[in-house]
N, C-alpha and C. Protein backbone atom coordinates (compact mmCIF):
# COMPACT_ATOMS: atom_id res chain seq x y z
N UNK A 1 -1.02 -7.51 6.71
CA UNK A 1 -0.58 -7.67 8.08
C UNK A 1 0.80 -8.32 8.09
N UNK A 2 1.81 -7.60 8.94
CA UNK A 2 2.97 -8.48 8.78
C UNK A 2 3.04 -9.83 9.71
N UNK A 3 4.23 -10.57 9.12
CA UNK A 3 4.32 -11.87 9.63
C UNK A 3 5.31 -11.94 10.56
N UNK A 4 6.09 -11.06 10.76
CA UNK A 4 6.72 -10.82 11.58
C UNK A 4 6.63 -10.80 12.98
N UNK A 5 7.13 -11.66 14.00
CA UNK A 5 6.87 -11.79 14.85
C UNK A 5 8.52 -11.23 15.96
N UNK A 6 9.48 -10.82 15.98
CA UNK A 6 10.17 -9.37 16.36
C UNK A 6 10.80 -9.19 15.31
N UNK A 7 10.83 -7.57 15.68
CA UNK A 7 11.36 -6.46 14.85
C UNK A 7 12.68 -7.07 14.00
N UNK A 8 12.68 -6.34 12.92
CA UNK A 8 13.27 -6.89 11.71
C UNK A 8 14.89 -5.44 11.89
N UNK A 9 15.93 -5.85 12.18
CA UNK A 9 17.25 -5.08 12.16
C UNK A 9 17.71 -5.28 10.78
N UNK A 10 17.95 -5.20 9.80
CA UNK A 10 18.46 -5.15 8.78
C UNK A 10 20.14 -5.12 8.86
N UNK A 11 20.83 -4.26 9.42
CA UNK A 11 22.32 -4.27 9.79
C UNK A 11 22.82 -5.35 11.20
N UNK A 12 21.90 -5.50 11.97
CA UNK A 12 21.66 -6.97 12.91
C UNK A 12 21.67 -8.24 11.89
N UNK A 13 20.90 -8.33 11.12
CA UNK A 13 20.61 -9.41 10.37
C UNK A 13 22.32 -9.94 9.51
N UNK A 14 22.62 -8.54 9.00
CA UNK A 14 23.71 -8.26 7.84
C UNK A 14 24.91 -9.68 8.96
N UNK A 15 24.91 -8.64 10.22
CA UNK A 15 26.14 -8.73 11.11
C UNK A 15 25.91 -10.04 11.63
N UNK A 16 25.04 -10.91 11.80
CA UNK A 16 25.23 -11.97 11.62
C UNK A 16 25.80 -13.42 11.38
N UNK A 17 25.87 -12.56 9.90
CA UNK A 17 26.95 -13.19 9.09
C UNK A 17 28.41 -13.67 9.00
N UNK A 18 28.65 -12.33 9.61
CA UNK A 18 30.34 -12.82 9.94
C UNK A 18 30.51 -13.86 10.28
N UNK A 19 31.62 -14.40 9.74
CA UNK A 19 31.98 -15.26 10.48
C UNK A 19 31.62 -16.88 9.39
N UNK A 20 30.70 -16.78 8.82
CA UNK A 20 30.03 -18.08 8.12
C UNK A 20 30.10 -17.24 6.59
N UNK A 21 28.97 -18.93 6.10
CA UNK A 21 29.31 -18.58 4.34
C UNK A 21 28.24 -17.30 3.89
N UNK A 22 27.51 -17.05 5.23
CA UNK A 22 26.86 -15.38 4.44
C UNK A 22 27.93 -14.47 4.47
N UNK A 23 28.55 -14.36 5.28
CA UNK A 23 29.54 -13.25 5.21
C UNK A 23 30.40 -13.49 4.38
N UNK A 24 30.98 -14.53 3.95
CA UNK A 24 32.26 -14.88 2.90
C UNK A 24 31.31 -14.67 1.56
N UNK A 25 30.38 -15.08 1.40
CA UNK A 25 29.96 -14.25 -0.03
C UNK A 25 29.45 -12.70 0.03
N UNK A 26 29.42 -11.61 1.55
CA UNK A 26 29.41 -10.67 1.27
C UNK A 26 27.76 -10.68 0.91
N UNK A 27 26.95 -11.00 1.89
CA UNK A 27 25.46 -11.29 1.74
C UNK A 27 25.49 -10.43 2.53
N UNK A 28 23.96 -8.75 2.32
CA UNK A 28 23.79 -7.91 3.12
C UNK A 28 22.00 -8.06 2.81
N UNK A 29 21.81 -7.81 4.11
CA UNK A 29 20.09 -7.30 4.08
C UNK A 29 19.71 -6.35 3.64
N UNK A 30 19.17 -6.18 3.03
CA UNK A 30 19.09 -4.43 2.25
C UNK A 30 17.18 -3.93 2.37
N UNK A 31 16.65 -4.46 2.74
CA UNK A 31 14.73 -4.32 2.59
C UNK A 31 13.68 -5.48 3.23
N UNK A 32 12.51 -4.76 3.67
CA UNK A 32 11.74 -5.83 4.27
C UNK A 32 10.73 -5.20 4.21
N UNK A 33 9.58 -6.17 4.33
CA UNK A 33 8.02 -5.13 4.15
C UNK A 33 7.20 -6.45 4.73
N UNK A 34 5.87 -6.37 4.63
CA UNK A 34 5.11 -7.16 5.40
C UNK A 34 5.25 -8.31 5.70
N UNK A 35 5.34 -9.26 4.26
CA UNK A 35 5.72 -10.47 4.07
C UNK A 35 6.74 -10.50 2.80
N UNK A 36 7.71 -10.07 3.71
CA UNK A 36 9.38 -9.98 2.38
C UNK A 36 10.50 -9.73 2.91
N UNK A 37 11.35 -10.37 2.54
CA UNK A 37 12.86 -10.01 3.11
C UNK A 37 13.49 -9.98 1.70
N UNK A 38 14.63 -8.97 1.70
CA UNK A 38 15.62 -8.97 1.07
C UNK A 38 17.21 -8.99 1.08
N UNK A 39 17.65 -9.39 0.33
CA UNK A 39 19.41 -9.63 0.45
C UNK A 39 19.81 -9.36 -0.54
N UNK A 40 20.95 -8.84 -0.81
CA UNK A 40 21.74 -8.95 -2.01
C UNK A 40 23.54 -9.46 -1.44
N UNK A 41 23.79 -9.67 -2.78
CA UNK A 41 25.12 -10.64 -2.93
C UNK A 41 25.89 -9.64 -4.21
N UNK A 42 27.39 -9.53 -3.87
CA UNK A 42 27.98 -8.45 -5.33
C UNK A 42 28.19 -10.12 -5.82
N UNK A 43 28.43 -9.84 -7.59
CA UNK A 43 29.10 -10.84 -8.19
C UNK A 43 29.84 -10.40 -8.62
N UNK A 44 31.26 -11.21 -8.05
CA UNK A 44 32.67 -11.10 -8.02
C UNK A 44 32.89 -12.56 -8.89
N UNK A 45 34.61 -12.50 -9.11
CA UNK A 45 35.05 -14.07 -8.88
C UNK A 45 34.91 -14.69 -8.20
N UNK A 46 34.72 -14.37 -6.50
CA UNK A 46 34.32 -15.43 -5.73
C UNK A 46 33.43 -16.14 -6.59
N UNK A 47 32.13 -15.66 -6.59
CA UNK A 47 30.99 -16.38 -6.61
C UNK A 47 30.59 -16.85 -8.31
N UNK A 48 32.31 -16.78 -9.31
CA UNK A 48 32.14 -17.17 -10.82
C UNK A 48 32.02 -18.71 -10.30
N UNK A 49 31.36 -19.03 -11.91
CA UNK A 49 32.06 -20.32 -12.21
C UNK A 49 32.98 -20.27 -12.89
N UNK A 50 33.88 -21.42 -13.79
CA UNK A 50 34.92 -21.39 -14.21
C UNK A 50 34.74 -20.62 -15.59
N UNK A 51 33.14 -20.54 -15.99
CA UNK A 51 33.30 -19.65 -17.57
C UNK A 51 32.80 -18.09 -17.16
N UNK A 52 32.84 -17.52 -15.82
CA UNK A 52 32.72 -15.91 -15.51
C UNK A 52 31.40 -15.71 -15.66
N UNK A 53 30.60 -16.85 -15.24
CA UNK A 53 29.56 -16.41 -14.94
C UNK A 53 29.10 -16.33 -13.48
N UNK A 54 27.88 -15.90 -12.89
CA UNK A 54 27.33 -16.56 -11.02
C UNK A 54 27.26 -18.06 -11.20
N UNK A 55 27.57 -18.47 -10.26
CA UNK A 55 27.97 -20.22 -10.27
C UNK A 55 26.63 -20.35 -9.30
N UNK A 56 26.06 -21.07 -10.15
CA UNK A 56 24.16 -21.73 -9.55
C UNK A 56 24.22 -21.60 -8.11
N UNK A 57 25.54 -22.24 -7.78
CA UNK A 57 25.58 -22.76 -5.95
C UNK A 57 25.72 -21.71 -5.33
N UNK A 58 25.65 -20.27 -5.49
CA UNK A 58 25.83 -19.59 -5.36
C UNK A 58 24.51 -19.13 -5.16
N UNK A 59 24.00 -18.64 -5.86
CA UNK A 59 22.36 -18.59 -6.18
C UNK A 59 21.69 -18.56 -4.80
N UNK A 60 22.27 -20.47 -4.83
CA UNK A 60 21.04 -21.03 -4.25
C UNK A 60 21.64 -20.68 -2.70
N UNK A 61 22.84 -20.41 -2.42
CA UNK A 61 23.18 -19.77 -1.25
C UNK A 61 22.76 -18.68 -0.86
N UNK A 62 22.58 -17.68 -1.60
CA UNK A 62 22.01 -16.61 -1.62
C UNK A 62 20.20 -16.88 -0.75
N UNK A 63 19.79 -17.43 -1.97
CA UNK A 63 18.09 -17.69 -1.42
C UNK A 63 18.13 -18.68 -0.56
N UNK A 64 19.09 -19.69 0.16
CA UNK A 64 18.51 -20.42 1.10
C UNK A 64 19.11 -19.51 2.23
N UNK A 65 19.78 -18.40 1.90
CA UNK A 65 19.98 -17.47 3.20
C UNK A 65 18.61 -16.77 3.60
N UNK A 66 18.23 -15.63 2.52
CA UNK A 66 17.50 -14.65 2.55
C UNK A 66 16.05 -16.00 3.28
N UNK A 67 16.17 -16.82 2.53
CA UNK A 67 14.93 -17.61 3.18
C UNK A 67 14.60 -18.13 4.55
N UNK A 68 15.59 -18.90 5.26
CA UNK A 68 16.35 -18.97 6.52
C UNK A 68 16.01 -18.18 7.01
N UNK A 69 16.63 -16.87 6.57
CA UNK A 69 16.43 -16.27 8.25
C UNK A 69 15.31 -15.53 7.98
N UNK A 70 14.51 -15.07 6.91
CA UNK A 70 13.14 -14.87 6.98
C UNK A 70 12.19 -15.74 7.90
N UNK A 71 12.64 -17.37 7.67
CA UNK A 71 11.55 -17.76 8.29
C UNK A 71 12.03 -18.06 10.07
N UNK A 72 13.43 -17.84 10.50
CA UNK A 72 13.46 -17.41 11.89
C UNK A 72 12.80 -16.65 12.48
N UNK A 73 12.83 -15.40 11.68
CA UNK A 73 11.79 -13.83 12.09
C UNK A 73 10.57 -13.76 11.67
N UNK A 74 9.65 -15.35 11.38
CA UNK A 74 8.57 -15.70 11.82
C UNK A 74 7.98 -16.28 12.62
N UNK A 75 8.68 -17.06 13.38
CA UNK A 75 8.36 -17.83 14.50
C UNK A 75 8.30 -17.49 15.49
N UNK A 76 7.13 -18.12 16.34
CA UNK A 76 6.53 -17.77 17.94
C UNK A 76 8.49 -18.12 18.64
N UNK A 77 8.66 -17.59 19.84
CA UNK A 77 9.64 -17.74 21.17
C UNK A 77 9.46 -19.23 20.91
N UNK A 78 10.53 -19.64 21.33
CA UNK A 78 10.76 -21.33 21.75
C UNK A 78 10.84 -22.09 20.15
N UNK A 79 10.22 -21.30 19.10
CA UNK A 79 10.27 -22.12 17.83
C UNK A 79 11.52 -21.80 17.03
N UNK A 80 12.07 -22.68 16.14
CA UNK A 80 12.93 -22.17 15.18
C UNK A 80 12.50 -22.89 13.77
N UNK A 81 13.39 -22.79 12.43
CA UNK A 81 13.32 -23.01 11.37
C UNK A 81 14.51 -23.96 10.88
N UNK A 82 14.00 -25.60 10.43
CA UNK A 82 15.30 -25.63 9.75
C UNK A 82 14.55 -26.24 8.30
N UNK A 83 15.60 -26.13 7.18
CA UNK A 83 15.64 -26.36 5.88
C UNK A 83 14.81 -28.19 5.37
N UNK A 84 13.98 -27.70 4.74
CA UNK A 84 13.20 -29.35 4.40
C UNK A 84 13.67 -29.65 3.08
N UNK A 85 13.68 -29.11 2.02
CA UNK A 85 13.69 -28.50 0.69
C UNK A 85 14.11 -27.09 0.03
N UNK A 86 14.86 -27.15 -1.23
CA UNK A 86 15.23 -25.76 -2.19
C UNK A 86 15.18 -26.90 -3.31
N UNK A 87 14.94 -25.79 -4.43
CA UNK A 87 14.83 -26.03 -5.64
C UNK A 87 15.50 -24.54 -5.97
N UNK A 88 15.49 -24.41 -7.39
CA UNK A 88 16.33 -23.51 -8.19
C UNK A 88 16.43 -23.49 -9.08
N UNK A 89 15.78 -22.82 -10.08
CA UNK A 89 15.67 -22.51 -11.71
C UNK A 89 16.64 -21.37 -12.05
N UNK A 90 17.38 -21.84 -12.52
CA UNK A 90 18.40 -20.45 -12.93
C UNK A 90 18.19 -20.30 -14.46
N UNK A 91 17.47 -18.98 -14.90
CA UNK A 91 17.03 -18.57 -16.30
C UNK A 91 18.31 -17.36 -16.90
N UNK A 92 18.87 -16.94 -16.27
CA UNK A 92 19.64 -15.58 -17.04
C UNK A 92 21.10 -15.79 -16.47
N UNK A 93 22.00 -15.55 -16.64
CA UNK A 93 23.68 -14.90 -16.38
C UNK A 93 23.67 -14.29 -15.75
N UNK A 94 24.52 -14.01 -14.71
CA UNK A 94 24.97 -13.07 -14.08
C UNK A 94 26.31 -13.09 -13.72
N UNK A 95 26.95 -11.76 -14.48
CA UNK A 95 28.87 -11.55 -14.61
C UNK A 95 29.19 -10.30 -13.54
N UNK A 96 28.58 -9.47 -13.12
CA UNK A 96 29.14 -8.63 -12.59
C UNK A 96 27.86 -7.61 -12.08
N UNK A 97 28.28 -6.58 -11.16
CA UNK A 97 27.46 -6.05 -9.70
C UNK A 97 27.03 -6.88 -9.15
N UNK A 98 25.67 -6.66 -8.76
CA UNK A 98 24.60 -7.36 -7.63
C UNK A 98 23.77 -8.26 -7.88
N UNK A 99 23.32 -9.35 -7.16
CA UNK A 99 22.43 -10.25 -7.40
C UNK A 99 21.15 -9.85 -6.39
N UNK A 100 20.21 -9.66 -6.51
CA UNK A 100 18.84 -8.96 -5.22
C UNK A 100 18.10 -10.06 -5.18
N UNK A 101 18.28 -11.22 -3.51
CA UNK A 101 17.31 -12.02 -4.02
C UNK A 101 16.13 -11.17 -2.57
N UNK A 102 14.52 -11.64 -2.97
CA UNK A 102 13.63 -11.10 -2.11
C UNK A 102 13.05 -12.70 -1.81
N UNK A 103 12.93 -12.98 -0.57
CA UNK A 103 12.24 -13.97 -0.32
C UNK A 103 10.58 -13.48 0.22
N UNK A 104 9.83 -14.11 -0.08
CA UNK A 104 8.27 -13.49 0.01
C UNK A 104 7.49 -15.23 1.07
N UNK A 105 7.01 -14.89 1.85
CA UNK A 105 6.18 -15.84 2.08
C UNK A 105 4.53 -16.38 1.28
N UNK A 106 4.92 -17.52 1.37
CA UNK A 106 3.87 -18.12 0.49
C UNK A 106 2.80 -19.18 1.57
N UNK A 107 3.18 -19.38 2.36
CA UNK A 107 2.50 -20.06 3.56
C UNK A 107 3.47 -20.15 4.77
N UNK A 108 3.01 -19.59 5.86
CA UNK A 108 3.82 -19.22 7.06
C UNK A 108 2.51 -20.27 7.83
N UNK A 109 2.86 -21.87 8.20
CA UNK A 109 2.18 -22.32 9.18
C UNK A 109 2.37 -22.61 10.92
N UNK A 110 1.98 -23.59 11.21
CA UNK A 110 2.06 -23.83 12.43
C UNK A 110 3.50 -24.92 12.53
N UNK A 111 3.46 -25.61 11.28
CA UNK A 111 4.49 -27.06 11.35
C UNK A 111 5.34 -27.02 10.52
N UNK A 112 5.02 -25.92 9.27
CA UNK A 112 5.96 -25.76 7.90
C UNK A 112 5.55 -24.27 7.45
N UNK A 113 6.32 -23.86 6.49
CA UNK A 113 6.79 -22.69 5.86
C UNK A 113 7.02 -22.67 4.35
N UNK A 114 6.28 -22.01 3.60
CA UNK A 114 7.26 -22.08 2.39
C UNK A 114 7.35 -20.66 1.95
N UNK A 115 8.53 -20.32 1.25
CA UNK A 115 9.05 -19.13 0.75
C UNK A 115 9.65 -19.05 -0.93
N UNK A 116 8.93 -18.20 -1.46
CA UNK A 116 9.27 -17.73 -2.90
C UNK A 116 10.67 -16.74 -2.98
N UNK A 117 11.59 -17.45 -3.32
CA UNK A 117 12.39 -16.40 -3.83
C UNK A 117 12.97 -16.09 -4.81
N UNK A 118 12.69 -14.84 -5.22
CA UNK A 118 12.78 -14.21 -6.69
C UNK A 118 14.72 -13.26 -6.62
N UNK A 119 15.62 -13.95 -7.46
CA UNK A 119 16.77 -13.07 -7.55
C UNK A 119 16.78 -12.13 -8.79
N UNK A 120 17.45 -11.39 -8.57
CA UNK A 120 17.33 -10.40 -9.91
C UNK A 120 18.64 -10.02 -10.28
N UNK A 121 19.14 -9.51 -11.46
CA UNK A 121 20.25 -8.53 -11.56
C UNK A 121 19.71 -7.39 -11.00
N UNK A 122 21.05 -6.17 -11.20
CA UNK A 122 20.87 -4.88 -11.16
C UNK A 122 19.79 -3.99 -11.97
N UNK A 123 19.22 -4.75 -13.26
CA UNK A 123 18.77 -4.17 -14.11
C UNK A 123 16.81 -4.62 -13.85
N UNK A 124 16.48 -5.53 -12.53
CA UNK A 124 15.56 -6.16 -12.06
C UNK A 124 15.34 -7.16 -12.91
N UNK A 125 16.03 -7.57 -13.57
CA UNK A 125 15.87 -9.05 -14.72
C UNK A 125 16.26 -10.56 -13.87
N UNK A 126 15.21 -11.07 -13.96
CA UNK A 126 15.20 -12.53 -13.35
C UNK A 126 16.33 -13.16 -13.69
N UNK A 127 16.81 -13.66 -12.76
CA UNK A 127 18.09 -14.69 -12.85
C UNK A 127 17.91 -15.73 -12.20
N UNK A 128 17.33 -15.95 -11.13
CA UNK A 128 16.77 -17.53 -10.26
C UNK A 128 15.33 -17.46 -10.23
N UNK A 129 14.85 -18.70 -10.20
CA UNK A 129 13.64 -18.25 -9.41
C UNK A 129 13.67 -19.68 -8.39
N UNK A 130 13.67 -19.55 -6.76
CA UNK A 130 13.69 -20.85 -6.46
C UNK A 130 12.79 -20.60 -5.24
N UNK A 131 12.07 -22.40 -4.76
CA UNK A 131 11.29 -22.04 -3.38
C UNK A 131 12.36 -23.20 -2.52
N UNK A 132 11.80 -22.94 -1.29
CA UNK A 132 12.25 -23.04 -0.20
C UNK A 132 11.47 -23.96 0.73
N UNK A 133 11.32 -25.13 1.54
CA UNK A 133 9.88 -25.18 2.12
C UNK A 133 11.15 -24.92 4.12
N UNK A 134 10.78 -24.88 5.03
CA UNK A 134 11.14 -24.84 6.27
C UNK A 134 9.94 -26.32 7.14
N UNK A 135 10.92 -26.68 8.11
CA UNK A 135 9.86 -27.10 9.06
C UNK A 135 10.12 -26.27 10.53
N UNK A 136 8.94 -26.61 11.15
CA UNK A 136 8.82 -25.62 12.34
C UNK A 136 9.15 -26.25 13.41
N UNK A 137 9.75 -26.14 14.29
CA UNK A 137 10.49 -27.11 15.22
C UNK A 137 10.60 -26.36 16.90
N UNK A 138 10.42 -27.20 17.80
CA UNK A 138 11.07 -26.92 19.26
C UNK A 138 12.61 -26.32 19.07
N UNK A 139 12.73 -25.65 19.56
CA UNK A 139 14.62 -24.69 19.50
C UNK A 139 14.91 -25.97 20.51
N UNK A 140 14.53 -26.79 21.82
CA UNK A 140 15.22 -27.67 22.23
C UNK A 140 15.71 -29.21 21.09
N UNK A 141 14.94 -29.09 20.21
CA UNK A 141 15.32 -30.10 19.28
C UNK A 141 16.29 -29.65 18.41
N UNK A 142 16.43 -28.31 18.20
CA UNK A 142 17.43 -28.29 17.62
C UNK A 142 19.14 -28.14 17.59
């Protein structure tokens, strides 16, 4: 059953961005399914570190995006999502094309949220693996 509570735009989501640090790293929505969102990021120099590799902070920009606004496009009217916690295991390199991160829900509650997100290269080889937790909040509080 999806978790989705309205319809999921993918090029809405993308367009967003402009304007902030999703769009300056060139973060697009690319997939979504019951309980999953996806994004990818190209790796350029922007997003090196100084030895040409993906620079971690980068990464974790990536998945605290795809996560974010996953857990916006779970919440009842009047609720929103902001950031409690990220963590971030970075296991592999990444020098060049795409980074695919998929954020998956792992508990979608009433007060909190947490989200798995798995990045990959082009070749589907793990490169992050980090979670996310959200708290669930009044949109007037925020």
């Amino acid at each position: 059953m999806a978790i989705w509570t309205r319809p999921i735009d993918l090029d809405q989501l993308t367009a967003m961005g402009r304007g902030n640090l999703q769009g300056l790293l060139d973060i697009e929505f690319t997939g979504c399914g019951d309980d999953w969102l996806r994004a990818r990021m190209p790796v350029t120099e922007r997003v090196h570190q100084p030895f040409g590799r993906l620079h971690g902070g980068a990464s974790v920009v990536l998945a605290e995006t795809v996560a974010s606004v996953a857990g916006a496009m779970a919440v009842p009217d009047g609720k929103v999502t902001v950031g409690l916690d990220i963590n971030a295991n970075h296991v592999r390199a990444a020098r060049s094309g795409h980074v695919h991160a998929t954020a998956t829900a792992e508990q979608i509650g009433r007060t909190t949220q947490v989200w798995t997100i798995r990045i990959e290269d082009d070749a589907g080889k793990l490169v992050c693996l980090s979670r996310m937790t959200a708290a669930v909040i009044d949109a007037a509080q925020s």
